[in-house]
C-alpha atoms as a PDB file:
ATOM      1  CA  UNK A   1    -110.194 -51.946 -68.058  1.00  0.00           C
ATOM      2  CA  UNK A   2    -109.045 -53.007 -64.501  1.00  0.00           C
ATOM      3  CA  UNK A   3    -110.737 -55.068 -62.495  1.00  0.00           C
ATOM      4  CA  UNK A   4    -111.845 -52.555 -59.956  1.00  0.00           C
ATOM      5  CA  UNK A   5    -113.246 -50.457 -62.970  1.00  0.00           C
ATOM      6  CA  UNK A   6    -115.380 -53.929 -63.721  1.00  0.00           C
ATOM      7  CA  UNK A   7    -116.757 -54.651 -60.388  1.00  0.00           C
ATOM      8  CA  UNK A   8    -117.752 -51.234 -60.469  1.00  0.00           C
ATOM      9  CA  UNK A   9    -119.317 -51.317 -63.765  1.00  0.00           C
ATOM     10  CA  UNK A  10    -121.298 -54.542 -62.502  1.00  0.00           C
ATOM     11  CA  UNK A  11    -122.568 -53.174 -59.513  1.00  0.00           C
ATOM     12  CA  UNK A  12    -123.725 -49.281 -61.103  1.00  0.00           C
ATOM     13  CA  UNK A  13    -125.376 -51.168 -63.905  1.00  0.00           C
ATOM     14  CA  UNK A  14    -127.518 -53.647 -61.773  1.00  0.00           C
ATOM     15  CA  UNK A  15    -129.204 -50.674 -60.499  1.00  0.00           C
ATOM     16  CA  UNK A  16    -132.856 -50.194 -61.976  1.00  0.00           C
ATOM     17  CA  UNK A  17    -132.348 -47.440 -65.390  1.00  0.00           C
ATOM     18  CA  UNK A  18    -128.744 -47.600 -64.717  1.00  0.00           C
ATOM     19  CA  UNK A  19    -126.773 -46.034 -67.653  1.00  0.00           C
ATOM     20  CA  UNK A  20    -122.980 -45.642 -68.633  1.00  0.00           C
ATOM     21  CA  UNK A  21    -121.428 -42.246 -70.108  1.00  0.00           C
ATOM     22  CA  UNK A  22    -117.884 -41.486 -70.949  1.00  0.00           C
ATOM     23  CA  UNK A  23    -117.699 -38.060 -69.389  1.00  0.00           C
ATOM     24  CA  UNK A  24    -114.927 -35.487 -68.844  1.00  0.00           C
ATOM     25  CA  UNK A  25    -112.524 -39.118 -70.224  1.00  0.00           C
ATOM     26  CA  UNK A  26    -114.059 -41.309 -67.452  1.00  0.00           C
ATOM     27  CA  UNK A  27    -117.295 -43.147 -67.197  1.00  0.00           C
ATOM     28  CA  UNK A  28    -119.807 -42.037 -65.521  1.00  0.00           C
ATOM     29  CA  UNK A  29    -122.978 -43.644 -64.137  1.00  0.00           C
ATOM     30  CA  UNK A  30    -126.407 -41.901 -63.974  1.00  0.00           C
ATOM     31  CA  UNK A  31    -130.348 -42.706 -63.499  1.00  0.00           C
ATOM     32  CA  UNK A  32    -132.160 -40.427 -65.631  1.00  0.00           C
ATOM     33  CA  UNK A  33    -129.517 -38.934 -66.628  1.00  0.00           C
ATOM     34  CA  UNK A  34    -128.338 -37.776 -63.131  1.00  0.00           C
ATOM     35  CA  UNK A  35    -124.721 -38.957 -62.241  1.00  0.00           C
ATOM     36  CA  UNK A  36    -124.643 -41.103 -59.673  1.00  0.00           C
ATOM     37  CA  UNK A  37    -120.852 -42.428 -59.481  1.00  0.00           C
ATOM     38  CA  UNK A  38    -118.051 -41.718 -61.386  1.00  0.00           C
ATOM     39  CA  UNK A  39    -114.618 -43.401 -61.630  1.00  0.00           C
ATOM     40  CA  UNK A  40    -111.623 -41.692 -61.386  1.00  0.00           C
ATOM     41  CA  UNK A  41    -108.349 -42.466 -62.337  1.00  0.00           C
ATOM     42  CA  UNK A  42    -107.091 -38.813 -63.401  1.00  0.00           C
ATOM     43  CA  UNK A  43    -104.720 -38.522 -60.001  1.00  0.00           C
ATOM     44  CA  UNK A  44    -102.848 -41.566 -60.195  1.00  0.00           C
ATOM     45  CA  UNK A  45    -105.589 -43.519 -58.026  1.00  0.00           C
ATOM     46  CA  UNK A  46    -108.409 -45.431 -58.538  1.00  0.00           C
ATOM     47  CA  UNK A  47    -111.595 -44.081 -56.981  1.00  0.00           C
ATOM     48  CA  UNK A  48    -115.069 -43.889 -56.975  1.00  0.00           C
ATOM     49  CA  UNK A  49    -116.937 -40.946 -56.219  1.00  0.00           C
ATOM     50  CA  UNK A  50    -120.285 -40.508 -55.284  1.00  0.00           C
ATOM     51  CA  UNK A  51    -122.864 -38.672 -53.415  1.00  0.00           C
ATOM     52  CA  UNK A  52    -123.655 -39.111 -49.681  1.00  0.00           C
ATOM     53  CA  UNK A  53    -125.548 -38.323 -47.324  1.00  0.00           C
ATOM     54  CA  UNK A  54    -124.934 -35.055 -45.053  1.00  0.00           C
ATOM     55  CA  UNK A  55    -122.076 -35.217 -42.704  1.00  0.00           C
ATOM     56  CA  UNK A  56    -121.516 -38.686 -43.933  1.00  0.00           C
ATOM     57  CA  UNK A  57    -118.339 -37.547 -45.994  1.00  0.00           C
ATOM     58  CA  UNK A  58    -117.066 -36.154 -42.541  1.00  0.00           C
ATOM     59  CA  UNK A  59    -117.399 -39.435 -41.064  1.00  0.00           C
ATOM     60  CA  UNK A  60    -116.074 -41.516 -43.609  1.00  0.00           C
ATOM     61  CA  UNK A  61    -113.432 -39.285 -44.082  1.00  0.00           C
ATOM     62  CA  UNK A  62    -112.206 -38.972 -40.628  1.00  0.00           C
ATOM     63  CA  UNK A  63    -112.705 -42.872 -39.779  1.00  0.00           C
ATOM     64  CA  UNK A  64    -110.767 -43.929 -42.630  1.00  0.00           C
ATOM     65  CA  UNK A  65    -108.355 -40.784 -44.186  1.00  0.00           C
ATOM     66  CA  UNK A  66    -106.316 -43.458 -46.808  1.00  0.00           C
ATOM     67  CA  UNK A  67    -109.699 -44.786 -48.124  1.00  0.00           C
ATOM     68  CA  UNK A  68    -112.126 -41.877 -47.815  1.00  0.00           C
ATOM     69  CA  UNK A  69    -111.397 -38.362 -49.377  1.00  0.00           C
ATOM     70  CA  UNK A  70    -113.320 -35.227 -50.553  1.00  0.00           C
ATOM     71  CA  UNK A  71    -112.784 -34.909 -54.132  1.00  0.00           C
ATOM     72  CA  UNK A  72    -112.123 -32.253 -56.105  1.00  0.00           C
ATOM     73  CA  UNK A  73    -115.302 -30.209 -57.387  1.00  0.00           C
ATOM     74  CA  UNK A  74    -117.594 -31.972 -55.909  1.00  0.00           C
ATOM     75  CA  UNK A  75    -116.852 -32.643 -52.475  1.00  0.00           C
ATOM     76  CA  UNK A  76    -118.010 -28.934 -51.523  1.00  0.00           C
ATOM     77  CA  UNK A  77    -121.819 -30.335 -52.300  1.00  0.00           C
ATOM     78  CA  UNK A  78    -120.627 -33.728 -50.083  1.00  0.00           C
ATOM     79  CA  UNK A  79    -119.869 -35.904 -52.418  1.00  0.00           C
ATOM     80  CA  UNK A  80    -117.253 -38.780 -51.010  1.00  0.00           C
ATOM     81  CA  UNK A  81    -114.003 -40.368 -53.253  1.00  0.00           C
ATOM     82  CA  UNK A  82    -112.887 -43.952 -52.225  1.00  0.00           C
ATOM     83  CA  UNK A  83    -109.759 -45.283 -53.377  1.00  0.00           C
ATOM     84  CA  UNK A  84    -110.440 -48.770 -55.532  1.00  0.00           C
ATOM     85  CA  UNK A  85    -106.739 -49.563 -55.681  1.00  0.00           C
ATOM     86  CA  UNK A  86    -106.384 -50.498 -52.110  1.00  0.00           C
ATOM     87  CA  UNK A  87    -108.495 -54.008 -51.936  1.00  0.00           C
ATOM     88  CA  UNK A  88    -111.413 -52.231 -50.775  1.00  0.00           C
ATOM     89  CA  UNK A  89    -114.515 -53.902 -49.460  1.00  0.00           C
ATOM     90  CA  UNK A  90    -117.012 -54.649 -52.380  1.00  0.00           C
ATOM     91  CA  UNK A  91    -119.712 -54.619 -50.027  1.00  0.00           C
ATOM     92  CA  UNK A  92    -119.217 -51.415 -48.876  1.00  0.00           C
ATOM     93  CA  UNK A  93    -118.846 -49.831 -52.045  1.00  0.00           C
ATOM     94  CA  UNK A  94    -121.890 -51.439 -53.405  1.00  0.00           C
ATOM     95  CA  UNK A  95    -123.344 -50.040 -50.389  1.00  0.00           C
ATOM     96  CA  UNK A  96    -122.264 -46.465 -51.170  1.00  0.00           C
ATOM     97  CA  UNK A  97    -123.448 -46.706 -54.827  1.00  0.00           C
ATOM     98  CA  UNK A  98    -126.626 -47.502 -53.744  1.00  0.00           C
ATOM     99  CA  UNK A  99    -127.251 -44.835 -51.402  1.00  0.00           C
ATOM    100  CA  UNK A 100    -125.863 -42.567 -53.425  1.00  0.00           C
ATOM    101  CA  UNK A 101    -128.304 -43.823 -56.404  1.00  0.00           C
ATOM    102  CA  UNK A 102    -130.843 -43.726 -53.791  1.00  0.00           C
ATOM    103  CA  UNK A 103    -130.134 -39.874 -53.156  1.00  0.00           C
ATOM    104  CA  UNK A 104    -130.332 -39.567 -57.296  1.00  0.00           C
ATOM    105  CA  UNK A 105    -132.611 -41.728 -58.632  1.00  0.00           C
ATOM    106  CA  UNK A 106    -136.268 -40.529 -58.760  1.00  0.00           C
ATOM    107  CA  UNK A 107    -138.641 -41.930 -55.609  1.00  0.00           C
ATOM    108  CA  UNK A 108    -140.408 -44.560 -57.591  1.00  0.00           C
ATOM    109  CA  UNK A 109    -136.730 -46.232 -59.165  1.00  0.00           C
ATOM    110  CA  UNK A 110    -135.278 -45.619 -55.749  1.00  0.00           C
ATOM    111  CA  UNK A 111    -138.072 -47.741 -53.813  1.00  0.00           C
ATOM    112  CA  UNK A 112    -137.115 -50.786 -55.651  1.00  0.00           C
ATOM    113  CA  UNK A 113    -133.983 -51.184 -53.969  1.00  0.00           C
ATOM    114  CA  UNK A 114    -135.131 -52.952 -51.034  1.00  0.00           C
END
């Protein structure tokens, strides 16, 4: 496993009901058995993908074009891709794991994020 794959093991997993699932080759992460994340590594890249909020995949994508993407099946419903093989900023993908958890996860999991 690389390290990227790791970190973002460590930070899906410290997320209340948090659950790993090898899925279509790749692990996935879900919260009552709703995917949250998944990594990706079936393009050559490392990425996460995740939901988002509306119009943020716009945003991200335009800020930020060789870190942000719109994957492949599910970027029509607005899920985001960010490459992991670039040195990206662990904060910030913790930060979209969360609130794409937070989109997922039922109200009363959610809430404990704080």
């Amino acid at each position: 496993m690389s390290d990227a794959a790791g970190r973002l093991r460590a930070i899906c997993l410290a997320l209340p009901e948090a659950e790993e699932r090898e899925t279509w080759g790749a692990p996935t992460y879900r919260v009552r058995d709703r995917i949250f994340a998944m990594l990706r590594t079936g393009d050559g890249r490392i990425s996460l993908w995740c939901k988002a909020p509306p119009g943020a995949q716009e945003i991200l994508v335009g800020a930020d074009p060789e870190l942000f993407f719109r994957p492949p099946y599910v970027g029509p419903k607005g899920w985001i891709g960010m490459r992991l093989d670039r040195g990206p900023d662990w904060q910030e993908v913790a930060a979209l794991v969360r609130r794409s958890y937070g989109l997922t996860a039922p109200r009363r999991l959610a809430g404990r994020l704080s």
